[in-house]
Protein backbone atom coordinates (compact mmCIF):
# COMPACT_ATOMS: atom_id res chain seq x y z
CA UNK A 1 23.14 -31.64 7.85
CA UNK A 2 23.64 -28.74 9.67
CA UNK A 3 21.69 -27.57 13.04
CA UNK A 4 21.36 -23.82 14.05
CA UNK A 5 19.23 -21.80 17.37
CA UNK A 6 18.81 -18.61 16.84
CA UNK A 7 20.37 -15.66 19.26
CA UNK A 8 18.33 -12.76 19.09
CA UNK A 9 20.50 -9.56 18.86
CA UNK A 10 17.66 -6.82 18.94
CA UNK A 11 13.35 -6.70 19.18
CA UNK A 12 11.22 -4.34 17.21
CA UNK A 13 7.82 -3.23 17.30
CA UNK A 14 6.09 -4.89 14.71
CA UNK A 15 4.00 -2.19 13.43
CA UNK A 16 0.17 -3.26 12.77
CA UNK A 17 0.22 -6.50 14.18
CA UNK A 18 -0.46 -7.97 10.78
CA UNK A 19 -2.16 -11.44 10.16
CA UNK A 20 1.94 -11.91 8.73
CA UNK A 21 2.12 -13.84 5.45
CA UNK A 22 5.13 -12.28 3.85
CA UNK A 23 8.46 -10.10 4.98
CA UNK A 24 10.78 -8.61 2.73
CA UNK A 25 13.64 -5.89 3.84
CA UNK A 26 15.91 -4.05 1.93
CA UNK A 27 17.83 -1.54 3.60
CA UNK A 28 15.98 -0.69 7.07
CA UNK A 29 12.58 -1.18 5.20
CA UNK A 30 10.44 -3.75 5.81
CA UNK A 31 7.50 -4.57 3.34
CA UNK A 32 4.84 -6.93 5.05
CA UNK A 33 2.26 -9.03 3.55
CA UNK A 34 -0.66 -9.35 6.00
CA UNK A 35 -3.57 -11.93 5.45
CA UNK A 36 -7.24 -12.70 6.25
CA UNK A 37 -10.39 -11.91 4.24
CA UNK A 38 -11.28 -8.63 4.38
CA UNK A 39 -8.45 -7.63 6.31
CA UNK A 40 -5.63 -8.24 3.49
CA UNK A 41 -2.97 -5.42 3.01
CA UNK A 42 0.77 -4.87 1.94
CA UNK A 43 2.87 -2.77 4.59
CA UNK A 44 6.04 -0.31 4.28
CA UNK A 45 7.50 0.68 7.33
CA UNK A 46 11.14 1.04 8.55
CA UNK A 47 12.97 -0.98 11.12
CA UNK A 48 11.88 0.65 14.60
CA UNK A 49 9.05 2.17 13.97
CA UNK A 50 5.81 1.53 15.66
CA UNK A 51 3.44 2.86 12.80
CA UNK A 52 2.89 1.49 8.83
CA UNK A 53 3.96 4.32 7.10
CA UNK A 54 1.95 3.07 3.85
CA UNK A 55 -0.66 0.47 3.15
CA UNK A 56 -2.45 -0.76 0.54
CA UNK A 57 -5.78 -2.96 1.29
CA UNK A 58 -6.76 -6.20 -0.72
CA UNK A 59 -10.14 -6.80 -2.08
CA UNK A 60 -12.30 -8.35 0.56
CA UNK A 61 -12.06 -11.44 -1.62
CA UNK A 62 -8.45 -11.77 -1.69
CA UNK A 63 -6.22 -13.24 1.29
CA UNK A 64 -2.56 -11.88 1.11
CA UNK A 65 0.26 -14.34 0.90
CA UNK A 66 4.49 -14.15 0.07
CA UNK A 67 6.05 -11.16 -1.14
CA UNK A 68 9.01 -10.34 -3.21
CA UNK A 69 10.93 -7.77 -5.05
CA UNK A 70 11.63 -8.29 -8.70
CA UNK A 71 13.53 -5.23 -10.08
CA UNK A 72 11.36 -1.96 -9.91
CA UNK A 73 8.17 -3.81 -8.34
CA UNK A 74 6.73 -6.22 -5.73
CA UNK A 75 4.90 -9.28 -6.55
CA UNK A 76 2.10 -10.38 -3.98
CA UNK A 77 0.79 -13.49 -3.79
CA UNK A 78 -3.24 -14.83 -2.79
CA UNK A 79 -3.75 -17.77 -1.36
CA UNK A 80 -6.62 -20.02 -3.03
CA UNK A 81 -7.50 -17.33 -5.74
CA UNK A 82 -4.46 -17.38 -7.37
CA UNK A 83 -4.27 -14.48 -8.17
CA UNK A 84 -0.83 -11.84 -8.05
CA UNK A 85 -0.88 -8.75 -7.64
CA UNK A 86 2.26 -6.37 -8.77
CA UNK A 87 3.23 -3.23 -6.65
CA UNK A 88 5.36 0.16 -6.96
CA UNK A 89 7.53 -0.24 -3.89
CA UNK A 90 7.27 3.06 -2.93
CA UNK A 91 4.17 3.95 -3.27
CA UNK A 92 1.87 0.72 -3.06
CA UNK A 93 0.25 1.39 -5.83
CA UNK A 94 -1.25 -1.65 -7.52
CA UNK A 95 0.38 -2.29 -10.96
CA UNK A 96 -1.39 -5.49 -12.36
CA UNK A 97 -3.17 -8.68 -11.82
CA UNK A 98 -1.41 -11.86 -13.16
CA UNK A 99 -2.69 -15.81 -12.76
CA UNK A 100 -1.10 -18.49 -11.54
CA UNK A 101 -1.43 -22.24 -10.95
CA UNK A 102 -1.40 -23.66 -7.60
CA UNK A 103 -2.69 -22.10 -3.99
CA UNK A 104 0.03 -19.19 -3.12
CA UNK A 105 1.94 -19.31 0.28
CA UNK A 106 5.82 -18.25 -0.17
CA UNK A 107 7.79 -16.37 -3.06
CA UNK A 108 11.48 -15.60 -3.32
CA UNK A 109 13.94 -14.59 -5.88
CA UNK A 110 16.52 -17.12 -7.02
CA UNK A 111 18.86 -15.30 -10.04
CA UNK A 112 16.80 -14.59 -12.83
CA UNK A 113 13.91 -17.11 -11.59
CA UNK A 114 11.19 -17.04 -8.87
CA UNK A 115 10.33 -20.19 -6.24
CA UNK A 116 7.42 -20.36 -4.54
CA UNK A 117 5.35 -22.71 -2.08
CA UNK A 118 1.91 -23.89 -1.60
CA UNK A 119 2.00 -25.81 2.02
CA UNK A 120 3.18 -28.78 0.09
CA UNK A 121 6.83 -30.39 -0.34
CA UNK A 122 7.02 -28.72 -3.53
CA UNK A 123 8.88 -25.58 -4.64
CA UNK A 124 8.03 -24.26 -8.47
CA UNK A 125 10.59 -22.51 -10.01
CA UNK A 126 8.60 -19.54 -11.55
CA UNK A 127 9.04 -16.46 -14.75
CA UNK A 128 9.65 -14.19 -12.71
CA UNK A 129 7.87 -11.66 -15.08
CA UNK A 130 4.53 -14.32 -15.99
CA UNK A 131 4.38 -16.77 -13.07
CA UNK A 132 4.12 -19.21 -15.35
CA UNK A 133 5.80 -22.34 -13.63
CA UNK A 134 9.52 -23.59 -15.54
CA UNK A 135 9.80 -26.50 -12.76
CA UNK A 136 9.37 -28.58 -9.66
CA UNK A 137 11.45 -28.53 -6.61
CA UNK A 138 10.74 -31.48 -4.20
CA UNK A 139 12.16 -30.63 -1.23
CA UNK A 140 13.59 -33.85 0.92
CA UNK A 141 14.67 -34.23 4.73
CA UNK A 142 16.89 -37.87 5.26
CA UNK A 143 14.59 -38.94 2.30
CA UNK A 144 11.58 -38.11 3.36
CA UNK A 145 9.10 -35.32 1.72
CA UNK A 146 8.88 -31.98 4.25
CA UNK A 147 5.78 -30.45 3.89
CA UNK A 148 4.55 -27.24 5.22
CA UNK A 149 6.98 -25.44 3.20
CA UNK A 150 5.72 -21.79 3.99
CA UNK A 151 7.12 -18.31 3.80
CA UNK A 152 10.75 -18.42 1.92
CA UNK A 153 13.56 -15.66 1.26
CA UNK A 154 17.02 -16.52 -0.12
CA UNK A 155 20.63 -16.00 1.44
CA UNK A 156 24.40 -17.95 1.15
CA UNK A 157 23.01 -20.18 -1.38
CA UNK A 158 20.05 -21.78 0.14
CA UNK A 159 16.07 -21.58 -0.10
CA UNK A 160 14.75 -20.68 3.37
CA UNK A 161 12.07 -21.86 4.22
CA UNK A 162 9.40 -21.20 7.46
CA UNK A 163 7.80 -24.63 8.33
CA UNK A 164 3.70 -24.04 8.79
CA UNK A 165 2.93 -24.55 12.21
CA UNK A 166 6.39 -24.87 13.81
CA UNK A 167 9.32 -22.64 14.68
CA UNK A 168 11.67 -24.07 12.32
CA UNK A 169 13.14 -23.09 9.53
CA UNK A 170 14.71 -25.15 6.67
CA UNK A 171 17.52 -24.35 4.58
CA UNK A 172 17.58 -25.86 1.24
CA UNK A 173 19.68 -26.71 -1.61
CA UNK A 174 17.49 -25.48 -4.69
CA UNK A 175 19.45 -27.99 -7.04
CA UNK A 176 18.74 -31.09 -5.02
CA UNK A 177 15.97 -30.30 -2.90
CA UNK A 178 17.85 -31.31 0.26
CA UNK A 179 17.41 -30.09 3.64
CA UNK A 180 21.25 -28.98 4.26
CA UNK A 181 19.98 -26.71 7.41
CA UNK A 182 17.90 -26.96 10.44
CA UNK A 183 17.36 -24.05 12.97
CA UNK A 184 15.56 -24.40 15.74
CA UNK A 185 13.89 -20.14 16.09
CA UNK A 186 11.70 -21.56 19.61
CA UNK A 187 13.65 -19.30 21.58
CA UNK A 188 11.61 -16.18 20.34
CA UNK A 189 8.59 -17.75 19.72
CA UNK A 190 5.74 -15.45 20.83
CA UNK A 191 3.33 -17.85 23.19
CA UNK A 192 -0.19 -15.90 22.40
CA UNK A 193 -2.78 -18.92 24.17
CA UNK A 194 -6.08 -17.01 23.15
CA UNK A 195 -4.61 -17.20 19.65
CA UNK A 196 -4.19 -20.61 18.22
CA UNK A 197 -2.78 -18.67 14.72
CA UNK A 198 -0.39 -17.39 16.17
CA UNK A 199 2.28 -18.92 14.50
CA UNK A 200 5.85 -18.37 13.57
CA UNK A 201 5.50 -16.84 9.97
CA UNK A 202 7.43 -13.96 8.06
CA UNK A 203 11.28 -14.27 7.48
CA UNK A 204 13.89 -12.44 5.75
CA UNK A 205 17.28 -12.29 4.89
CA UNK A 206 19.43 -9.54 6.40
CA UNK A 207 22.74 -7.96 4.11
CA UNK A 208 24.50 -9.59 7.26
CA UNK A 209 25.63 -13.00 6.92
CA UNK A 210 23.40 -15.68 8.99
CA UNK A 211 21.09 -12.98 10.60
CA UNK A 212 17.33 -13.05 9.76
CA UNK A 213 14.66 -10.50 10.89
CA UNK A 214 11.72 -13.33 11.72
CA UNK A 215 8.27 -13.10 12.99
CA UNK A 216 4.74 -14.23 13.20
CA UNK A 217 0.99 -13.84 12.69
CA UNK A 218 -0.44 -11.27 15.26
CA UNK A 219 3.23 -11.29 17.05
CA UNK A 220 4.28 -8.41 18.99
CA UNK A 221 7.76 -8.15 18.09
CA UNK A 222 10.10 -8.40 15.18
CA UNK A 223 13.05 -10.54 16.07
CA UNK A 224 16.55 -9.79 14.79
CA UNK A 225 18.08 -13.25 14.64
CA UNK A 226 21.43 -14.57 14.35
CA UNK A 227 22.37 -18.09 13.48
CA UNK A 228 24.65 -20.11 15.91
CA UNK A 229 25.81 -23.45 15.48
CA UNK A 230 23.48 -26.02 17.82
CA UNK A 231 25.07 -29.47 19.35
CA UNK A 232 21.14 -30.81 19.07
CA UNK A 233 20.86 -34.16 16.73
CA UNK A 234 17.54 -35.40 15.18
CA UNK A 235 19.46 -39.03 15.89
CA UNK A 236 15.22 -40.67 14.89
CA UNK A 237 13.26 -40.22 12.36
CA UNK A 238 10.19 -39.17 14.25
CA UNK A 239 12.09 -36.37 16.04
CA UNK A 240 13.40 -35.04 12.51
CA UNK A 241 9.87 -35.01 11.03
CA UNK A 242 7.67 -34.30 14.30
CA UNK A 243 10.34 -31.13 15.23
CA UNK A 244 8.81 -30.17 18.59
């Protein structure tokens, strides 16, 4: 197993503040998921800038989740209403309306497939066209189940995934399930005391090798992250699964 910190290389304003369930960029565009009822939305902006330039609201009855691109459209997930909703990009229009099974947390696209996460230890491989679920991923640290599996976005072969409530992310082989990666992201935590919420959440994959944009519910700041090697062991169980 590998062990990473995180050096942060630049901070952005994080445009809206968002309740942040889902990050996706492509480019210097950023496409944010935000959550809470009545308050759900889906975000364009561009790297740097301190306004949304688009938004399109949620029904009051639906709580935003993951985000992904899947050729010419986003998918958006909801959390217990399961429920996904399809997106133009550019405009945020909405598309469609699909079902799924399970509660929706984290989505990300792996080749021709989808994975996404429920809170659980469980990935599900996914159409990426239906939803309709083609398998199970369960996802394994030293042989024990790591649940809490949250936001996810793919890079260098692995499933990464955000670990609800900590500031840790996971990198995982999708064939096995194993943990192959650990990095510790406490070093740009956001301490917000009058907001127990406000948790690590929201991280993408940059074009550049090992550098993640990462950030969190109601955070100030976008962090642009790079991933350098950590001498820090897990040597007990209880430190592996308990992380802080």
């Amino acid at each position: 197993m590998r062990y990473y910190r995180v050096q942060r290389l630049r901070r952005l304003a994080h445009p809206g503040r968002g309740f942040t369930q889902g990050l996706v960029v492509r480019g210097t565009t950023v496409w944010e998921s935000s959550g809470l009822y009545g308050q759900s939305c889906l975000r364009r902006y561009e790297l740097g800038a301190r306004e949304p330039e688009r938004s399109g609201p949620l029904a009051a009855d639906l709580f935003g989740e993951g985000i992904c691109h899947v050729g010419d459209h986003l998918w958006q997930l909801t959390w217990r209403e399961r429920v996904a909703l399809r997106w133009h990009p550019d405009t945020l229009d909405l598309l469609e309306t699909a079902r799924y099974n399970r509660e929706g947390w984290g989505i990300c696209r792996v080749g021709e497939r989808l994975v996404t996460s429920d809170g659980s230890s469980e990935l599900v491989w996914r159409d990426q066209q239906t939803l309709e679920p083609l398998g199970i991923i369960k996802v394994r640290i030293a042989g024990h189940r790591l649940d809490g599996l949250n936001d996810l976005d793919w890079s260098a072969g692995r499933i990464w995934a955000n670990i609800w409530p900590k500031s840790y992310l996971a990198g995982i082989d999708p064939a096995s399930g194993e943990v192959t990666d650990v990095v510790d992201a406490r070093a740009v935590r956001e301490r917000l005391p009058a907001d127990p919420d406000a948790v690590m959440n929201g991280v993408a994959a940059l074009h550049a090798a090992d550098e993640f944009l990462l950030t969190g519910k109601g955070w100030r700041f976008l962090h642009h992250v790079r991933l350098t090697e950590s001498p820090r062991r897990y040597p007990r169980l209880n430190q592996l699964l308990g992380w802080d």
